[in-house]
N, C-alpha and C. Protein backbone atom coordinates (compact mmCIF):
# COMPACT_ATOMS: atom_id res chain seq x y z
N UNK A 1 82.89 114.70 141.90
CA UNK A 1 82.92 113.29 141.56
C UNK A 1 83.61 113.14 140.20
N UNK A 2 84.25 111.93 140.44
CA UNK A 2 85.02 111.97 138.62
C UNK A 2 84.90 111.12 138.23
N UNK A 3 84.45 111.02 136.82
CA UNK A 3 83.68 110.45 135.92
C UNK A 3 85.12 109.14 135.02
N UNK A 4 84.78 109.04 134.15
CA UNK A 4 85.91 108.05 133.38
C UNK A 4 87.08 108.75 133.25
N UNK A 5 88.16 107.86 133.11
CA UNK A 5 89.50 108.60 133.07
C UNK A 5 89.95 109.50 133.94
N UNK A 6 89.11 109.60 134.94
CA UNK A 6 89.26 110.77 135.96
C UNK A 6 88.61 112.29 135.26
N UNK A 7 88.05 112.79 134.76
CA UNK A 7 87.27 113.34 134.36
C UNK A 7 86.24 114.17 135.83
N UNK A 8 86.16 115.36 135.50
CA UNK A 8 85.66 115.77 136.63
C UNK A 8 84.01 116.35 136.51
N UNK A 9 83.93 116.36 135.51
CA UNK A 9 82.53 116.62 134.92
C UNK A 9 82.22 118.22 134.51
N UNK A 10 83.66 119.06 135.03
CA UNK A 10 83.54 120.68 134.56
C UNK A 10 84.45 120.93 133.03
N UNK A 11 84.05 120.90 132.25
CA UNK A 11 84.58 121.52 130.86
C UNK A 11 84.85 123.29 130.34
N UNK A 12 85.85 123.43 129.93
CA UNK A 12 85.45 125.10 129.84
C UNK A 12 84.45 125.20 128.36
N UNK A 13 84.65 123.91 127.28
CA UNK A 13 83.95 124.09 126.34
C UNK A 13 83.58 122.77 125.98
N UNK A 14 82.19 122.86 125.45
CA UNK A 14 81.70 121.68 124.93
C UNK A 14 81.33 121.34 123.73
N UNK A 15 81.32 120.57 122.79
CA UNK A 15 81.05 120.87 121.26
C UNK A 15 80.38 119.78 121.50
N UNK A 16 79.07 119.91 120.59
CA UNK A 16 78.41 119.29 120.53
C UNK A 16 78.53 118.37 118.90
N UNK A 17 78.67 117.00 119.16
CA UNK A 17 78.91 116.36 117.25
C UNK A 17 80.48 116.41 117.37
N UNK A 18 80.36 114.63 116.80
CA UNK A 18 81.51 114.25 116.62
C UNK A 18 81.96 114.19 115.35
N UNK A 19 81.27 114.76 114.62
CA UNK A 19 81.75 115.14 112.91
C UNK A 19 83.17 115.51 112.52
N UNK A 20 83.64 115.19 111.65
CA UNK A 20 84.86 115.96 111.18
C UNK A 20 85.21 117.11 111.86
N UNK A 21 84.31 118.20 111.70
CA UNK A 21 84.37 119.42 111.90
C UNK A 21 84.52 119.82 113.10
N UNK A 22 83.26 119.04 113.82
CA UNK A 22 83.70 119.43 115.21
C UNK A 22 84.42 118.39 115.91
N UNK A 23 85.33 117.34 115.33
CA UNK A 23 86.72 117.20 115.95
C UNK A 23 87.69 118.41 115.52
N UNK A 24 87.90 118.91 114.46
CA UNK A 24 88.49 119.90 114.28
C UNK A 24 88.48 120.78 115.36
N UNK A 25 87.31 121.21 115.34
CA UNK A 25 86.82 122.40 116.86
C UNK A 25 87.53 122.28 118.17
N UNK A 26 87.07 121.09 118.51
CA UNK A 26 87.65 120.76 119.48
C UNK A 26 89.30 120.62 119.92
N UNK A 27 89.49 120.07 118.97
CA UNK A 27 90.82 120.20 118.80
C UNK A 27 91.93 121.29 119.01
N UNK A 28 91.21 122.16 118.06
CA UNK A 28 91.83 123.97 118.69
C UNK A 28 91.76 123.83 119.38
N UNK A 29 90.44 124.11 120.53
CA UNK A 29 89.79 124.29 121.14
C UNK A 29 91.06 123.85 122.54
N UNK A 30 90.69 122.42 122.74
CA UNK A 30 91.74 121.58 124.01
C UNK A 30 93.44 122.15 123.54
N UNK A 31 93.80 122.49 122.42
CA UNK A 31 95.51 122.98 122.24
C UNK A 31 95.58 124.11 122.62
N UNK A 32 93.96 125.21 123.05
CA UNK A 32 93.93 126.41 123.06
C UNK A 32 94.65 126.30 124.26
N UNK A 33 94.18 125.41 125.53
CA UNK A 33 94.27 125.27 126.75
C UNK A 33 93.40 124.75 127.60
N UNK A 34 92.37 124.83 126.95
CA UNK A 34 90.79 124.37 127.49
C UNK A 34 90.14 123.15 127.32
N UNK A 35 89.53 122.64 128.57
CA UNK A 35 89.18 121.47 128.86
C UNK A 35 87.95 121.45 127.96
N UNK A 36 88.37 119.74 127.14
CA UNK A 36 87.10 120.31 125.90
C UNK A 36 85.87 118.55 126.14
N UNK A 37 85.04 119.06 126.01
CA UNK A 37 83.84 117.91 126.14
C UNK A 37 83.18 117.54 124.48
N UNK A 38 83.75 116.06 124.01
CA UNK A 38 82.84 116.56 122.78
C UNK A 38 81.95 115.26 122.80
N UNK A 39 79.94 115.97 122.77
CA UNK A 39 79.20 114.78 122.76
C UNK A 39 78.88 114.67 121.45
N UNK A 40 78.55 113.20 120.95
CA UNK A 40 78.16 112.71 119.79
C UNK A 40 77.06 111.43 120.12
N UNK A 41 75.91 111.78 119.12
CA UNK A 41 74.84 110.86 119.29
C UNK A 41 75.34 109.32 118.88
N UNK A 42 76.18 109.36 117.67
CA UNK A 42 76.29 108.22 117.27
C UNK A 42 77.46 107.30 117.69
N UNK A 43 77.26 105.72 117.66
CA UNK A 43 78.33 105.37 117.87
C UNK A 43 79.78 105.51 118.08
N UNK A 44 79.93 106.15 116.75
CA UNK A 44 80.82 106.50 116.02
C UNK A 44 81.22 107.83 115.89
N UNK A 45 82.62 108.36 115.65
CA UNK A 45 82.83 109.84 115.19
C UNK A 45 83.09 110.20 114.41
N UNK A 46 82.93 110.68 113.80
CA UNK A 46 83.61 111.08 112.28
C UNK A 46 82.75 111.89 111.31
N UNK A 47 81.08 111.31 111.70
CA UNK A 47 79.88 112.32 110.87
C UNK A 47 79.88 111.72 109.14
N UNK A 48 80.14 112.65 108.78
CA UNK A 48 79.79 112.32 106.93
C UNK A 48 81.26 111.61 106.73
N UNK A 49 82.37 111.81 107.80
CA UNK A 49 83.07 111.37 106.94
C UNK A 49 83.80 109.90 107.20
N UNK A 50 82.80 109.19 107.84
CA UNK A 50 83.09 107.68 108.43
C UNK A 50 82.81 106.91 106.46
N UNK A 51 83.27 105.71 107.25
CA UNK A 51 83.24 104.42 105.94
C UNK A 51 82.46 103.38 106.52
N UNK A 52 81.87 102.64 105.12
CA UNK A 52 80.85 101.59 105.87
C UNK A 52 81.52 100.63 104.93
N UNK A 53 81.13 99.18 105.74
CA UNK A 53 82.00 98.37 104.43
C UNK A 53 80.90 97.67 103.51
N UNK A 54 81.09 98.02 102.43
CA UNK A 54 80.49 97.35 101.41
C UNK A 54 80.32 95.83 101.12
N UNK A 55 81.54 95.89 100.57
CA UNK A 55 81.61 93.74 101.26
C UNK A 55 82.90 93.50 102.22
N UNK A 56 82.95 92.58 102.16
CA UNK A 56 84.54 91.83 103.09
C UNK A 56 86.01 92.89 102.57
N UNK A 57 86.24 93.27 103.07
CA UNK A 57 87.36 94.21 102.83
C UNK A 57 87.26 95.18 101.97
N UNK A 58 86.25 95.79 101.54
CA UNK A 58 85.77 96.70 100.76
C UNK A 58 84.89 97.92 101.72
N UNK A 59 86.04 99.34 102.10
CA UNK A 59 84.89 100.24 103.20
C UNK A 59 84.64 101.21 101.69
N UNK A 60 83.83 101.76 102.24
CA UNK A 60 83.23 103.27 101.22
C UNK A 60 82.85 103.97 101.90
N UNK A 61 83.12 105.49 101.51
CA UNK A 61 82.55 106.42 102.28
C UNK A 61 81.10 106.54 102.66
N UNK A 62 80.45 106.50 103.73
CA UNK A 62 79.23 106.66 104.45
C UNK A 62 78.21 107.64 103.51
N UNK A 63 78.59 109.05 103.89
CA UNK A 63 78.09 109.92 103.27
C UNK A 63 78.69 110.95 102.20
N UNK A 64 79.90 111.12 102.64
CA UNK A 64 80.76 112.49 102.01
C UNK A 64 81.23 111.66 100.89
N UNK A 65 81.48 111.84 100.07
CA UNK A 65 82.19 111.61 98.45
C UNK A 65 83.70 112.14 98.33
N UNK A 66 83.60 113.38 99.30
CA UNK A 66 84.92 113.94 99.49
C UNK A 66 85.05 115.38 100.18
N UNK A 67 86.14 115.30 100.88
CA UNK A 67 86.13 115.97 102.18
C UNK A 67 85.78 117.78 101.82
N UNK A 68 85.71 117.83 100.78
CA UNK A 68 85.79 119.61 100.07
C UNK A 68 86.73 119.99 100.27
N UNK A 69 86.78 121.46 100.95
CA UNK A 69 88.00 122.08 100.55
C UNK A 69 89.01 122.17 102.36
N UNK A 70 89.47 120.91 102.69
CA UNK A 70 90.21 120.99 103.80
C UNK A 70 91.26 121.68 103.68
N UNK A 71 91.43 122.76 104.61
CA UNK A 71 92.91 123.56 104.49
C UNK A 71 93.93 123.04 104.56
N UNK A 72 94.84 123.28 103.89
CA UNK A 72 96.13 122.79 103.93
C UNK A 72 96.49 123.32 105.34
N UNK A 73 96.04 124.15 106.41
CA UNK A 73 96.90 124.69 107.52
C UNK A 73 96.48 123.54 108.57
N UNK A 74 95.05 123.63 108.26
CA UNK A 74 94.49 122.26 109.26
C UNK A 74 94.58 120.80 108.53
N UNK A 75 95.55 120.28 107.92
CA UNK A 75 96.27 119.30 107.27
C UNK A 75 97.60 119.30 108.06
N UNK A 76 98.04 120.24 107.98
CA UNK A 76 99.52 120.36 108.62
C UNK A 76 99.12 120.47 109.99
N UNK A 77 98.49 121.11 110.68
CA UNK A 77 98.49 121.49 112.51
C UNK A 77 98.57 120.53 112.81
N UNK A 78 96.98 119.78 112.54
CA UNK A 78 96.78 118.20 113.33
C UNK A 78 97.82 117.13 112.65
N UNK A 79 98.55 117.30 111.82
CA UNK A 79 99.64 116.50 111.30
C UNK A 79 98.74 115.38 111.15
N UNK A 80 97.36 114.80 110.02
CA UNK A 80 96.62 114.47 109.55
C UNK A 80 97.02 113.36 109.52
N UNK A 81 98.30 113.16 108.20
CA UNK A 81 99.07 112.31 107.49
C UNK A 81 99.65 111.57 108.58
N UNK A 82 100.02 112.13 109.78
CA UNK A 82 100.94 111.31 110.89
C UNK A 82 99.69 110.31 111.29
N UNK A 83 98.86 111.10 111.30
CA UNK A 83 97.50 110.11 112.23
C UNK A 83 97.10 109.09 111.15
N UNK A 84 97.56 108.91 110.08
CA UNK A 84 96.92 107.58 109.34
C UNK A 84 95.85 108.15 108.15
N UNK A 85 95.53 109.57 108.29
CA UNK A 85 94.56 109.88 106.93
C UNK A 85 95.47 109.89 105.73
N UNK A 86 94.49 109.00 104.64
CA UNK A 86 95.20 109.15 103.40
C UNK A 86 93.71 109.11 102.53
N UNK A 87 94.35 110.64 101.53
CA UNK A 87 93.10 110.92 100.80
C UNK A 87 93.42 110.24 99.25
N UNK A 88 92.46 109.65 98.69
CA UNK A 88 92.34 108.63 97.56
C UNK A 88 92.08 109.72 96.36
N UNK A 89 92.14 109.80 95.60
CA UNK A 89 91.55 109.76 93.83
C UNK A 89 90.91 108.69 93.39
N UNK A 90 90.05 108.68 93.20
CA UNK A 90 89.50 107.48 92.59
C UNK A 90 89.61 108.09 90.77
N UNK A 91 89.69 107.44 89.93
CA UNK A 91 89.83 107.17 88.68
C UNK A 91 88.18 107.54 88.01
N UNK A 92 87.15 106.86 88.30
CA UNK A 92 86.04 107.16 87.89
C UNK A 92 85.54 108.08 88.56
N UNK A 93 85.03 109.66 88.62
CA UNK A 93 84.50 110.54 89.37
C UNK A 93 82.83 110.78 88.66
N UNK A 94 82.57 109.73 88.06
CA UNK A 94 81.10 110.01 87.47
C UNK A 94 80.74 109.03 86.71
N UNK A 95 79.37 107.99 87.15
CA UNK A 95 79.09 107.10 86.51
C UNK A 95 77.98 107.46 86.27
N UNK A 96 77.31 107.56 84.99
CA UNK A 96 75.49 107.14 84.93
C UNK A 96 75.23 106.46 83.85
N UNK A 97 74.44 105.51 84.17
CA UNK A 97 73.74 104.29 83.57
C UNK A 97 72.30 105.10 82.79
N UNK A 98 72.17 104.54 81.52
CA UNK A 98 70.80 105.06 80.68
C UNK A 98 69.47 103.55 81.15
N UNK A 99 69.10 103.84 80.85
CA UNK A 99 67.81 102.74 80.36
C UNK A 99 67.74 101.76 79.64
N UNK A 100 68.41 102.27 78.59
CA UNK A 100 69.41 101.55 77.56
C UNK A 100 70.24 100.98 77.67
N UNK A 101 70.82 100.78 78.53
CA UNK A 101 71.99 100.11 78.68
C UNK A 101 73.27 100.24 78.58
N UNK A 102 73.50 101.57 77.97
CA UNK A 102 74.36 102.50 77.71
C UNK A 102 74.68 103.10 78.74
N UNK A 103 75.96 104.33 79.10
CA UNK A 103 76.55 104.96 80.24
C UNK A 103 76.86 105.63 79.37
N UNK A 104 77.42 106.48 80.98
CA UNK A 104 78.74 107.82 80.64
C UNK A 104 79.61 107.76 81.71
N UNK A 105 80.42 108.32 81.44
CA UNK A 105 81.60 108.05 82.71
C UNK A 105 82.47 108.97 82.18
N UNK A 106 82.97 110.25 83.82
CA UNK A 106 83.61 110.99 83.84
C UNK A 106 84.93 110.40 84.54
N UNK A 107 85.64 110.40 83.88
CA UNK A 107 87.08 109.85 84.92
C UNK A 107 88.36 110.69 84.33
N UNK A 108 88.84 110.46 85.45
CA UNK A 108 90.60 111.17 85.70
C UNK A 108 90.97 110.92 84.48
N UNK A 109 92.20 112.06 83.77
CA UNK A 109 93.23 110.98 83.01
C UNK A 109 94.69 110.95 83.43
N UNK A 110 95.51 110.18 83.73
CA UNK A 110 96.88 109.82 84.25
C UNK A 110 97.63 110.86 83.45
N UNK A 111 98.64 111.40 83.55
CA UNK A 111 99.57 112.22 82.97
C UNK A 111 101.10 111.24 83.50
């Protein structure tokens, strides 16, 4: 019986989580040659590294602050940049507020 898209319901691999990571997985995975199944609980795919919007045209990252250390090889394979990812700098990388009323703030400096 076949399921959506014609889909037959036999996978050679299944990853479980639609996270970053295991789109990555998968990804090999289906270029390896192999029919790939990937389930995810949530709406959404992406895991830590979805955006929520803050106000009216304002998204922010969900959970992740920043992606760590993505390889430059898996930057280039999935041709990232073609698909629309663009990674930000933000200027302030550290805010904390005292009691006082006072702060600190770690930020970039421009060269």
């Amino acid at each position: 019986m076949a399921g959506p898209n014609g889909a037959t319901g036999r996978y050679d691999a299944v990853v479980i989580g639609g996270g970053h990571n295991g789109l990555v997985a998968a990804t090999y995975i289906a270029r390896g040659g192999m029919s790939t199944l990937v389930v995810e609980q949530a709406e959404e795919v992406g895991g830590a590294a979805t955006t929520s919007e803050l106000a009216p045209n304002a998204r922010v990252p969900t959970l992740a602050h920043n992606v760590g250390r993505l390889r430059g090889s898996i930057w280039r394979d999935l041709d990232l940049r073609g698909h629309g990812l663009r990674l930000v700098s933000p200027h302030v990388l550290a805010f904390a507020p005292s009691p006082d009323g006072s702060a600190s703030c770690s930020c970039q400096t421009t060269t």
